[in-house]
N, C-alpha and C. Protein backbone atom coordinates (compact mmCIF):
# COMPACT_ATOMS: atom_id res chain seq x y z
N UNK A 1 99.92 170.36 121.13
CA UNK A 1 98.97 170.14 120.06
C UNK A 1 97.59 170.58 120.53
N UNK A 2 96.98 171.29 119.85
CA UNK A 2 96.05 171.89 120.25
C UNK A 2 94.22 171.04 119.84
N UNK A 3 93.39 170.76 120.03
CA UNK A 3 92.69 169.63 120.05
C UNK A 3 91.89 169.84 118.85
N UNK A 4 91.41 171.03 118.50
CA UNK A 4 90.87 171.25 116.69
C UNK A 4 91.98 170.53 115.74
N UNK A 5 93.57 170.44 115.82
CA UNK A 5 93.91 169.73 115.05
C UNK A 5 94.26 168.36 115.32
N UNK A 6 93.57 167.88 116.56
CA UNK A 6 93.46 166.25 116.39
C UNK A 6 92.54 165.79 115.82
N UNK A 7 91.07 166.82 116.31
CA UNK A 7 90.27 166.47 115.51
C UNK A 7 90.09 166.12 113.99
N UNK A 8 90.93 167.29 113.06
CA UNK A 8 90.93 167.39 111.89
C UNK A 8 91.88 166.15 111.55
N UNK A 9 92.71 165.42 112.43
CA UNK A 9 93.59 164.34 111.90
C UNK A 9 92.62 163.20 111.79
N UNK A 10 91.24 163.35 113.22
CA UNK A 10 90.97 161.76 113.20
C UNK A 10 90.21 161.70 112.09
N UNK A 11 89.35 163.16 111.86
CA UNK A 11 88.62 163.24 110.58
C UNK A 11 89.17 162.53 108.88
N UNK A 12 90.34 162.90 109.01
CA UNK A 12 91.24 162.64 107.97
C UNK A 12 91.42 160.91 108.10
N UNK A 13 91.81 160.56 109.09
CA UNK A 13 91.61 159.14 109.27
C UNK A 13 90.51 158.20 109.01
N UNK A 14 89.40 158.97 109.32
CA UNK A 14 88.41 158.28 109.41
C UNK A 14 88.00 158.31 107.81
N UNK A 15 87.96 159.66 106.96
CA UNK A 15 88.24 159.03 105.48
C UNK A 15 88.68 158.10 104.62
N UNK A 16 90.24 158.20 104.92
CA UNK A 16 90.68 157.12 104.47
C UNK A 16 90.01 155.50 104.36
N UNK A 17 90.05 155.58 105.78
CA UNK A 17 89.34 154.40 106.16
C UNK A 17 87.48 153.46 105.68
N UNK A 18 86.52 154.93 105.02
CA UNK A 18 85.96 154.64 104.72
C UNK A 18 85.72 154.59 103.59
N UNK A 19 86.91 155.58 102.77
CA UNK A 19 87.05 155.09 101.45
C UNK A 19 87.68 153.83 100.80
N UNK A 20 88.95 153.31 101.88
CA UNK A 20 89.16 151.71 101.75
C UNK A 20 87.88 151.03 101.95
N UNK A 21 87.01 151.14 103.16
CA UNK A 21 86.27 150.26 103.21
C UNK A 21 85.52 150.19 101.72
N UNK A 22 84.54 151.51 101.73
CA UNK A 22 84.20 151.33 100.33
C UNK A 22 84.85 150.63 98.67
N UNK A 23 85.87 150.92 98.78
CA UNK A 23 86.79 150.22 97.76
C UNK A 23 86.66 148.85 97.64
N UNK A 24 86.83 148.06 99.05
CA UNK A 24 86.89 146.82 99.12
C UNK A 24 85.28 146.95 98.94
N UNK A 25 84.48 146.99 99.27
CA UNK A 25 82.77 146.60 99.34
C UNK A 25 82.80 146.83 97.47
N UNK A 26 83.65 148.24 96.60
CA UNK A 26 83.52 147.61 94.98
C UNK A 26 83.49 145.72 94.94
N UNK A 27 84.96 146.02 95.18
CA UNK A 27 85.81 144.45 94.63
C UNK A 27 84.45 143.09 95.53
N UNK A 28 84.69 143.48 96.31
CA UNK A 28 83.69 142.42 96.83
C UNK A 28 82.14 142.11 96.27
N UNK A 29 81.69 143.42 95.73
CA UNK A 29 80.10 143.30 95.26
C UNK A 29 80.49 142.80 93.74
N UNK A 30 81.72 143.31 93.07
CA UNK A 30 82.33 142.19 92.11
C UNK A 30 82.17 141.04 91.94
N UNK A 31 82.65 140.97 92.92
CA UNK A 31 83.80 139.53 92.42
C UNK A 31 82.20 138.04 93.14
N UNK A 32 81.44 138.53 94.04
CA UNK A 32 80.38 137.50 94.82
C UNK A 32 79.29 137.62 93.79
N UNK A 33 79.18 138.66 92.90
CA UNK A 33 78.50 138.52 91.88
C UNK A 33 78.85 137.86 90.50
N UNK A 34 79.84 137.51 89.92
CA UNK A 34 80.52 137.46 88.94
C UNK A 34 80.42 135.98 89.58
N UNK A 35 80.98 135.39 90.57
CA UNK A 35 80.76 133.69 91.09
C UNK A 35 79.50 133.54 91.27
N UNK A 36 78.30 134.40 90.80
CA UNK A 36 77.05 133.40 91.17
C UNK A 36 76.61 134.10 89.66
N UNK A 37 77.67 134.04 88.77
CA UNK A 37 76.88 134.52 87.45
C UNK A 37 76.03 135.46 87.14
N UNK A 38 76.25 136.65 87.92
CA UNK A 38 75.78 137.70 87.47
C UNK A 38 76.48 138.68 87.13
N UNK A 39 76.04 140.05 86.70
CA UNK A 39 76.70 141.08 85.98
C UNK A 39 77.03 141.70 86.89
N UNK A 40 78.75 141.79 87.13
CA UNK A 40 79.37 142.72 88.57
C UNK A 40 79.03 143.71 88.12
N UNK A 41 79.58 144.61 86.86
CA UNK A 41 79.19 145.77 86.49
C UNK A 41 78.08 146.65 87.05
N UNK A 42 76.62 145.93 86.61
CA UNK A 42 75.31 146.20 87.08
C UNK A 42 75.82 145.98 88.76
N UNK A 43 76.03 145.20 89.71
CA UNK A 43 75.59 145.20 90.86
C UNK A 43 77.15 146.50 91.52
N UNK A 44 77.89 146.66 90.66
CA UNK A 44 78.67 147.93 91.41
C UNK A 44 78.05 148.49 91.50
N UNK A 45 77.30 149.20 90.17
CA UNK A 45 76.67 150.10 89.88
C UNK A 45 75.31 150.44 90.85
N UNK A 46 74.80 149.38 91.36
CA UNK A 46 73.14 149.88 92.28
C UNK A 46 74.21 149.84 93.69
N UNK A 47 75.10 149.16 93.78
CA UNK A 47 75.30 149.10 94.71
C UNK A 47 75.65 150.65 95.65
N UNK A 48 76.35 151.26 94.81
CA UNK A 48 77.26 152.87 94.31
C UNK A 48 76.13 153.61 94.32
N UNK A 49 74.39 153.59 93.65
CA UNK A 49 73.55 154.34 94.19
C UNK A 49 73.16 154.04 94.94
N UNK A 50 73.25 152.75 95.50
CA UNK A 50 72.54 152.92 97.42
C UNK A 50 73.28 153.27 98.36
N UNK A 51 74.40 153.53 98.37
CA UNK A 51 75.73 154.02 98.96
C UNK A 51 75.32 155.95 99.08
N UNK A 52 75.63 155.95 97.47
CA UNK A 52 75.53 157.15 97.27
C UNK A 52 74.25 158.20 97.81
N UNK A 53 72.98 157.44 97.85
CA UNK A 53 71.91 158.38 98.23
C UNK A 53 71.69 158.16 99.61
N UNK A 54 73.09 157.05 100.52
CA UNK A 54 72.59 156.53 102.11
C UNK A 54 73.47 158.19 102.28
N UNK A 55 73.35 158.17 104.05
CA UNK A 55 73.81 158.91 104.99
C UNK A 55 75.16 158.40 105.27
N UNK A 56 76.43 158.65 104.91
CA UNK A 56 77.81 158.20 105.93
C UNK A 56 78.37 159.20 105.84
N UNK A 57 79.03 159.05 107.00
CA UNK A 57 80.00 159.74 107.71
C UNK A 57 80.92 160.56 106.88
N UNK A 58 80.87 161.80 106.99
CA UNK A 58 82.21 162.28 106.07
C UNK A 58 82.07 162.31 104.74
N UNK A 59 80.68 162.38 104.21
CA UNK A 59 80.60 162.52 102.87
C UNK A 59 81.35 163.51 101.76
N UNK A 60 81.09 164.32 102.34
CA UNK A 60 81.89 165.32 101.10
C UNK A 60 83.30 164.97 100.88
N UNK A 61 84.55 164.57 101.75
CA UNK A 61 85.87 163.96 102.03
C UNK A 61 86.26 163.25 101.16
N UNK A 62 84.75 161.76 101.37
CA UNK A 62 84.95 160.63 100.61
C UNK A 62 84.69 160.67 99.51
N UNK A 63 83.38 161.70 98.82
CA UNK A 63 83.31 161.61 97.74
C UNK A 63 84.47 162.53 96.67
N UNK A 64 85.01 163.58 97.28
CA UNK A 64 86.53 164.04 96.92
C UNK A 64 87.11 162.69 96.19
N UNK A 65 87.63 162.34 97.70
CA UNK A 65 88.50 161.20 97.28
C UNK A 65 88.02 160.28 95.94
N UNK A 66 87.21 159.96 96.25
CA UNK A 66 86.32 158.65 94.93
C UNK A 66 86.31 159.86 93.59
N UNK A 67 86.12 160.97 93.71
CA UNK A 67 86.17 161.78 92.45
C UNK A 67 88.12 161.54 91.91
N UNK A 68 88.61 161.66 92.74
CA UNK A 68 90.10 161.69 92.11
C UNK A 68 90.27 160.02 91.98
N UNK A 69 89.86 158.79 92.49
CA UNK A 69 90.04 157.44 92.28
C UNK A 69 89.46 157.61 91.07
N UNK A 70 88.45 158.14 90.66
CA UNK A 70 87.66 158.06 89.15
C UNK A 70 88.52 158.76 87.76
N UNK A 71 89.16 160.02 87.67
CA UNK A 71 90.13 160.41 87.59
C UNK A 71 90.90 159.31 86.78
N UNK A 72 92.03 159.25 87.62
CA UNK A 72 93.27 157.89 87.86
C UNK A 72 92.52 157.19 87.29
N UNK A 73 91.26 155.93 87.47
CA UNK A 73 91.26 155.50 86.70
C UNK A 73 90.84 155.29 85.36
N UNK A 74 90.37 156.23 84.70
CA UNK A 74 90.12 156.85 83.40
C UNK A 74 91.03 157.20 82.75
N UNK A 75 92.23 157.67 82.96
CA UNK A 75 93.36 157.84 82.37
C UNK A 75 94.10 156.62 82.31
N UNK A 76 94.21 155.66 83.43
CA UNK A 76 94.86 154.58 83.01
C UNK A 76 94.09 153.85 82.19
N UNK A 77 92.73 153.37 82.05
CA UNK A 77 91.90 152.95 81.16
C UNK A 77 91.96 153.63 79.61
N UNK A 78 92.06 154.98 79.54
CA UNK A 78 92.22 155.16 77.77
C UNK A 78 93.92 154.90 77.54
N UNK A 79 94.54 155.50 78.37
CA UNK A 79 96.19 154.58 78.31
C UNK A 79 96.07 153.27 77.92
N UNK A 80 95.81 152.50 78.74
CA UNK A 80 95.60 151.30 77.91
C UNK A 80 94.92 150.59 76.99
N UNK A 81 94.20 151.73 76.76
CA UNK A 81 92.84 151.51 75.42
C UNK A 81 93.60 152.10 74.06
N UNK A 82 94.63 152.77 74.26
CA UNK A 82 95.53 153.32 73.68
C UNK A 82 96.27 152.83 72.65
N UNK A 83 96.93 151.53 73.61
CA UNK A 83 98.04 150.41 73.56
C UNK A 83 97.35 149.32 72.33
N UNK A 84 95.77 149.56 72.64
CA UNK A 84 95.19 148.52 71.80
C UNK A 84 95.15 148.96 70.49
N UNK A 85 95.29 149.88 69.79
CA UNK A 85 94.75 150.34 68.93
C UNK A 85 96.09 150.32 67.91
N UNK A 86 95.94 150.24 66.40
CA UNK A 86 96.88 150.23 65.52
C UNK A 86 96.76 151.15 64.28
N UNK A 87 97.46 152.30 64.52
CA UNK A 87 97.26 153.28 63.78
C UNK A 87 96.81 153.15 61.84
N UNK A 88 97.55 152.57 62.11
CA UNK A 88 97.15 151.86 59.87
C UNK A 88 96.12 151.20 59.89
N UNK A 89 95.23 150.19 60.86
CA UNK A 89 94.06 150.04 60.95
C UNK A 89 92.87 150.78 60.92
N UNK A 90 93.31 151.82 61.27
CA UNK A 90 92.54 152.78 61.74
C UNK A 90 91.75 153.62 60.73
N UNK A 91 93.37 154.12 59.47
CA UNK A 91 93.02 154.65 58.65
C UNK A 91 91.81 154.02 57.54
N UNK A 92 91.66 152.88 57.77
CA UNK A 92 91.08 151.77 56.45
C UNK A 92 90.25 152.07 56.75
N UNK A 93 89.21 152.55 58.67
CA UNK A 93 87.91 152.66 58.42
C UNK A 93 87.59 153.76 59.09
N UNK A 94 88.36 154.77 58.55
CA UNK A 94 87.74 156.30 58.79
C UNK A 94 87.13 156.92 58.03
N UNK A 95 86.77 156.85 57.32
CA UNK A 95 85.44 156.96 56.49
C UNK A 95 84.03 156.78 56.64
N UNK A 96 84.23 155.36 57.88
CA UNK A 96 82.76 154.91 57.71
C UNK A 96 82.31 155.20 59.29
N UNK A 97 83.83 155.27 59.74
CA UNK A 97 83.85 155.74 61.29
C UNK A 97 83.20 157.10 61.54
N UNK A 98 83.42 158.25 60.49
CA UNK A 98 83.49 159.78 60.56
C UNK A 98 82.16 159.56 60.10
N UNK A 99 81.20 158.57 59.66
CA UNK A 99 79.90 158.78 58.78
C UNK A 99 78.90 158.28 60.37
N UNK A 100 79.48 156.76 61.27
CA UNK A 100 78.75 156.75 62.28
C UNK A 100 78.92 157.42 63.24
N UNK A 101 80.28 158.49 63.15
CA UNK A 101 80.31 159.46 64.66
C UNK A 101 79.30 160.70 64.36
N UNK A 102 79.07 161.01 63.57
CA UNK A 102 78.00 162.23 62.55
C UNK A 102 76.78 162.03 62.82
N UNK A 103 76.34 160.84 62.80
CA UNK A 103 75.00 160.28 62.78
C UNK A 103 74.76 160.23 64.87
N UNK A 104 75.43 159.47 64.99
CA UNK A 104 75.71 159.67 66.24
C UNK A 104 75.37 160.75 67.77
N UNK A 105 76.33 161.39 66.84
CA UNK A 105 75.84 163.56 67.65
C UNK A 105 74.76 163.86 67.44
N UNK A 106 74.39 163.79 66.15
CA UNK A 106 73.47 164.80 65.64
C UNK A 106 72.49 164.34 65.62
N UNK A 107 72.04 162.79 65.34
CA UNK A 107 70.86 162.21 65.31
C UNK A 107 71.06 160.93 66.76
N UNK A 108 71.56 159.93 66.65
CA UNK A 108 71.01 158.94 67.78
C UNK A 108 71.25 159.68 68.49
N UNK A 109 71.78 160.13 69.55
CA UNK A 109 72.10 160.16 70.68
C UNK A 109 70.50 161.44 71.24
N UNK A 110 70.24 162.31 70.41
CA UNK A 110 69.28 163.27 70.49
C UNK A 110 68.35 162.85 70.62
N UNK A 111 68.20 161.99 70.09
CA UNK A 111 66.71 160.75 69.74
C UNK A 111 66.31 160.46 70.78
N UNK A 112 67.54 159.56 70.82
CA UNK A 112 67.15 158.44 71.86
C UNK A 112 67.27 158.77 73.51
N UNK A 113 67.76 159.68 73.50
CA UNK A 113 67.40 160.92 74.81
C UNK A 113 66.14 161.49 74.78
N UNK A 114 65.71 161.96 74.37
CA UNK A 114 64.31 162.84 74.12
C UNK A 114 63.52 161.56 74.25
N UNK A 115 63.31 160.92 73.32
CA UNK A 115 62.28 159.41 73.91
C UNK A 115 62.48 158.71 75.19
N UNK A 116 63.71 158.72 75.50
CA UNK A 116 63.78 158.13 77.40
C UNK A 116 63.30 159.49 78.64
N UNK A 117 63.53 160.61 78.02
CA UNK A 117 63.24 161.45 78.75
C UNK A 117 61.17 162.12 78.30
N UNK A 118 60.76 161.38 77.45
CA UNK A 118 59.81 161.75 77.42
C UNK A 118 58.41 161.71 78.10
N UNK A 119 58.13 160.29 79.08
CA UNK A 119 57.56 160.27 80.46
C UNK A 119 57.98 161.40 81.25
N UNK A 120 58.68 162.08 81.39
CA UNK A 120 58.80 162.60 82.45
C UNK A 120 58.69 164.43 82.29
N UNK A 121 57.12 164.60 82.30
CA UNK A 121 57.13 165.84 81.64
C UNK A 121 57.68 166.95 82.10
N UNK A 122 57.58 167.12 83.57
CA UNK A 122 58.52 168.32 84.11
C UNK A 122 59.66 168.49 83.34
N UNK A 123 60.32 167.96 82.63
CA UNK A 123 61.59 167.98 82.30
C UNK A 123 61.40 168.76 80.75
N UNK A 124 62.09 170.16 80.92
CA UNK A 124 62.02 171.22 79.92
C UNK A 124 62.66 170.72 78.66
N UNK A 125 62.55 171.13 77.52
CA UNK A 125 63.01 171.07 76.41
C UNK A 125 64.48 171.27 76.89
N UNK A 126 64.76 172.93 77.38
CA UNK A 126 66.30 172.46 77.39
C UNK A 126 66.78 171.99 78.30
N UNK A 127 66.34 171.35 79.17
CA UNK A 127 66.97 170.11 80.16
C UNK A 127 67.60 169.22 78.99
N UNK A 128 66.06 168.33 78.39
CA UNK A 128 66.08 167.38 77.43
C UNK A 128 67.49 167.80 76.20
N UNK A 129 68.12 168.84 75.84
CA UNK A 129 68.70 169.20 74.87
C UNK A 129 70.04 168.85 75.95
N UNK A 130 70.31 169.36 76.49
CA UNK A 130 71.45 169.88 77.30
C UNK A 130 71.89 168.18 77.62
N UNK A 131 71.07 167.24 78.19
CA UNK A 131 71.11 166.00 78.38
C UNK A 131 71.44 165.04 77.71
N UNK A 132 71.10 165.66 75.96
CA UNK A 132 71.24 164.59 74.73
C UNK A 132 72.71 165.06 74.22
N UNK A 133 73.48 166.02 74.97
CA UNK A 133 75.10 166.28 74.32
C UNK A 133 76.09 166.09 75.48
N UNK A 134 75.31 165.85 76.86
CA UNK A 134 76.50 165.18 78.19
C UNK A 134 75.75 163.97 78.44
N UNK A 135 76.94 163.29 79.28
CA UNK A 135 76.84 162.05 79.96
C UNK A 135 77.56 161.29 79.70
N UNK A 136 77.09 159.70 79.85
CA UNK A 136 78.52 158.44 79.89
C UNK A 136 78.24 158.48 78.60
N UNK A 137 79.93 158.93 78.17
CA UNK A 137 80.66 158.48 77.16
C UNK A 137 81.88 158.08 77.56
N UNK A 138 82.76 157.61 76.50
CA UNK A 138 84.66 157.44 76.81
C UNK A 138 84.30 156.16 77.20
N UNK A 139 84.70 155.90 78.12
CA UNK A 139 85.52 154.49 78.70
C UNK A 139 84.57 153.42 78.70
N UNK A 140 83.66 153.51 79.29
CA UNK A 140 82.47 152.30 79.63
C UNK A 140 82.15 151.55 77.99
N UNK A 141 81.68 152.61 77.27
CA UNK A 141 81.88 151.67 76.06
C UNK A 141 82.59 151.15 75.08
N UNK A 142 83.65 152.14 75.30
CA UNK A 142 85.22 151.30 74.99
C UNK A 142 85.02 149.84 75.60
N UNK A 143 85.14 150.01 76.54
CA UNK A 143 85.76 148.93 77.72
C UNK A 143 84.74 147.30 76.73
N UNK A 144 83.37 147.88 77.08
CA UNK A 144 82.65 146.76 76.32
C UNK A 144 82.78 146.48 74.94
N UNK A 145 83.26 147.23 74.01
CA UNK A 145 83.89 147.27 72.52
C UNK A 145 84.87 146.60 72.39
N UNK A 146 85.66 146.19 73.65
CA UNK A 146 86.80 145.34 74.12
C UNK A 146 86.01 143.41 73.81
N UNK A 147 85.38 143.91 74.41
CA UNK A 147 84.73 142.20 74.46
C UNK A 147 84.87 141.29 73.87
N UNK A 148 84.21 141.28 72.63
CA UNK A 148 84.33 140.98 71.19
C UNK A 148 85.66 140.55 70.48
N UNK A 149 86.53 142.00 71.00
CA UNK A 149 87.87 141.59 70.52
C UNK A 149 88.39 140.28 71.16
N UNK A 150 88.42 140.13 72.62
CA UNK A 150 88.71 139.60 73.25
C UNK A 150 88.68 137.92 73.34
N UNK A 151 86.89 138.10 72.41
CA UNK A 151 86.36 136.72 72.05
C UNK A 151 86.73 136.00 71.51
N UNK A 152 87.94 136.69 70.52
CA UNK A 152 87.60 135.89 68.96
C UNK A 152 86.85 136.55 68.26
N UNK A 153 85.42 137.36 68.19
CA UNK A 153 84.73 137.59 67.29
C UNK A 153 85.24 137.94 65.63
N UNK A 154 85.22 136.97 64.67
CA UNK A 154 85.45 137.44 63.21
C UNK A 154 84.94 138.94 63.08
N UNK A 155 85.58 140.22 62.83
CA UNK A 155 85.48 141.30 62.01
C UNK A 155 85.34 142.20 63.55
N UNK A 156 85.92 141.49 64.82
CA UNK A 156 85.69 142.21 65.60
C UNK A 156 86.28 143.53 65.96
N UNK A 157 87.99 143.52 65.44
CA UNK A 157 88.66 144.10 65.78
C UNK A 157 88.64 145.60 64.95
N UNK A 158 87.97 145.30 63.77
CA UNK A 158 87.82 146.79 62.84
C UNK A 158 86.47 147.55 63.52
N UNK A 159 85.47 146.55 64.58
CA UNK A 159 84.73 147.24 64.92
C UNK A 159 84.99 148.06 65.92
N UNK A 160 86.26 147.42 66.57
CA UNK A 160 86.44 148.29 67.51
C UNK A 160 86.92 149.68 67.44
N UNK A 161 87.73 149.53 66.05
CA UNK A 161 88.57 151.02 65.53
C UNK A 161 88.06 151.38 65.04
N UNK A 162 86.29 151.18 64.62
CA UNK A 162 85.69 152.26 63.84
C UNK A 162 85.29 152.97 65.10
N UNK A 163 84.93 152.11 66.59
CA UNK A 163 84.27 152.71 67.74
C UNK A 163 85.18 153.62 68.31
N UNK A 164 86.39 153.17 68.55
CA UNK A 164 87.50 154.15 68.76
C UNK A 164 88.04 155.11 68.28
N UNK A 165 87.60 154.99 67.26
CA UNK A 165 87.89 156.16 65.93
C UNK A 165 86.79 157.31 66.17
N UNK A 166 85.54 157.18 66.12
CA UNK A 166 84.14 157.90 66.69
C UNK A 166 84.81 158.53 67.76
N UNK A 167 85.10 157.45 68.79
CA UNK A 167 85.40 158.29 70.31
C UNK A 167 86.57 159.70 70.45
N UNK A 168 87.46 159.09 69.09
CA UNK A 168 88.69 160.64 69.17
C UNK A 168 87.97 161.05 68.67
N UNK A 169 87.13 161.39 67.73
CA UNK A 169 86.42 162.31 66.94
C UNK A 169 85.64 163.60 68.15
N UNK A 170 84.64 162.62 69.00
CA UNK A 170 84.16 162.85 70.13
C UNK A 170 84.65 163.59 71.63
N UNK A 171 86.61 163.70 70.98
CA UNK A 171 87.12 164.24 72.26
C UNK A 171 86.84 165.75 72.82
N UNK A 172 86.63 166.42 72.11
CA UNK A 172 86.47 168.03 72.18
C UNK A 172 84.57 168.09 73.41
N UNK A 173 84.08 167.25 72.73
CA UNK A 173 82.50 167.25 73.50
C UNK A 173 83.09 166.75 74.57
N UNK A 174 83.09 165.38 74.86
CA UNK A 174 83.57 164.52 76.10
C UNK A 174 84.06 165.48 77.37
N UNK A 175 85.08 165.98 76.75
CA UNK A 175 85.84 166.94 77.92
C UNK A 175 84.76 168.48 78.04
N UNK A 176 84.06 168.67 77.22
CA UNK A 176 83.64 169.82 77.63
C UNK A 176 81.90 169.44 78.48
N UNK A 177 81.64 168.27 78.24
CA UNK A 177 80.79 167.38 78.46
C UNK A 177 80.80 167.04 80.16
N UNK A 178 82.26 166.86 80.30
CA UNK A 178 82.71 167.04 81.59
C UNK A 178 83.23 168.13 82.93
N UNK A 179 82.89 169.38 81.92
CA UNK A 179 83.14 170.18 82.50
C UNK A 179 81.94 170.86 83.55
């Protein structure tokens, strides 16, 4: 065995290993937040940019890896966002669904981009344009559109299939959104 490919094994090892670690440091910045009543969500999330903008080992490897964990779980998440949904429900509020996914594209989302991006003048018109048709969509607000249902909320569940209804509408951008 020649010693460039031990190296490349321990390298490979040492990925793994810091992408478990990282994994567990998710669940853990979870779950110690969520027992002292705060929003895990939010503290993954800063946690994931202080991670993300530190120095470790093997970055490009790990962030591979975490790109395909992200992947996987986005597909199992609309799979099971899938499961929730009831097609004859659906139809009753596509009408009003196809009137807020319209409004949506073309007006909020443009808006309300251009006004968050408006402090910050370096930032060109078509930055600002290009910005108001990508980004988080799909799952995250599914996921919270879930909530409600979940609650009990009276009239919750048609809200969700008008939101879900928007989001297939939305599939053609999303994916190209992601490209």
């Amino acid at each position: 065995m020649k010693l460039g490919n031990q190296k490349n094994e321990d390298n490979g090892l040492a990925t793994a290993m810091i992408s478990i670690l990282l994994i567990a440091l998710v669940f853990l910045t979870f779950t110690l937040t969520t027992l002292c009543q705060g929003n895990g969500y939010l503290a993954v999330y800063l946690v994931g940019m202080i991670i993300g903008n530190s120095t470790i080992p093997l970055k490009l490897s790990v962030t591979k890896f975490m790109n395909g964990i992200t992947w996987l779980a986005q597909i199992v998440v609309f799979i099971m966002l899938g499961l929730l949904v009831n097609p004859h429900e659906m139809l009753v509020v596509a009408p009003v669904s196809i009137l807020i996914g319209a409004f949506m594209i073309i007006v909020g989302r443009p808006v309300s981009v251009f006004l968050c991006l408006a402090p910050f003048k370096k930032v060109t018109g078509k930055a600002r344009a290009f910005a108001s048709w990508v980004g988080l969509r799909g799952a995250v607000p599914i996921i919270f559109a879930t909530y409600p249902v979940i609650a009990d909320v009276p009239g919750a569940s048609q809200i969700f299939n008008k939101y879900l209804r928007k989001i297939n509408e939305q599939m053609p951008a999303i994916y190209c959104g992601n490209l």
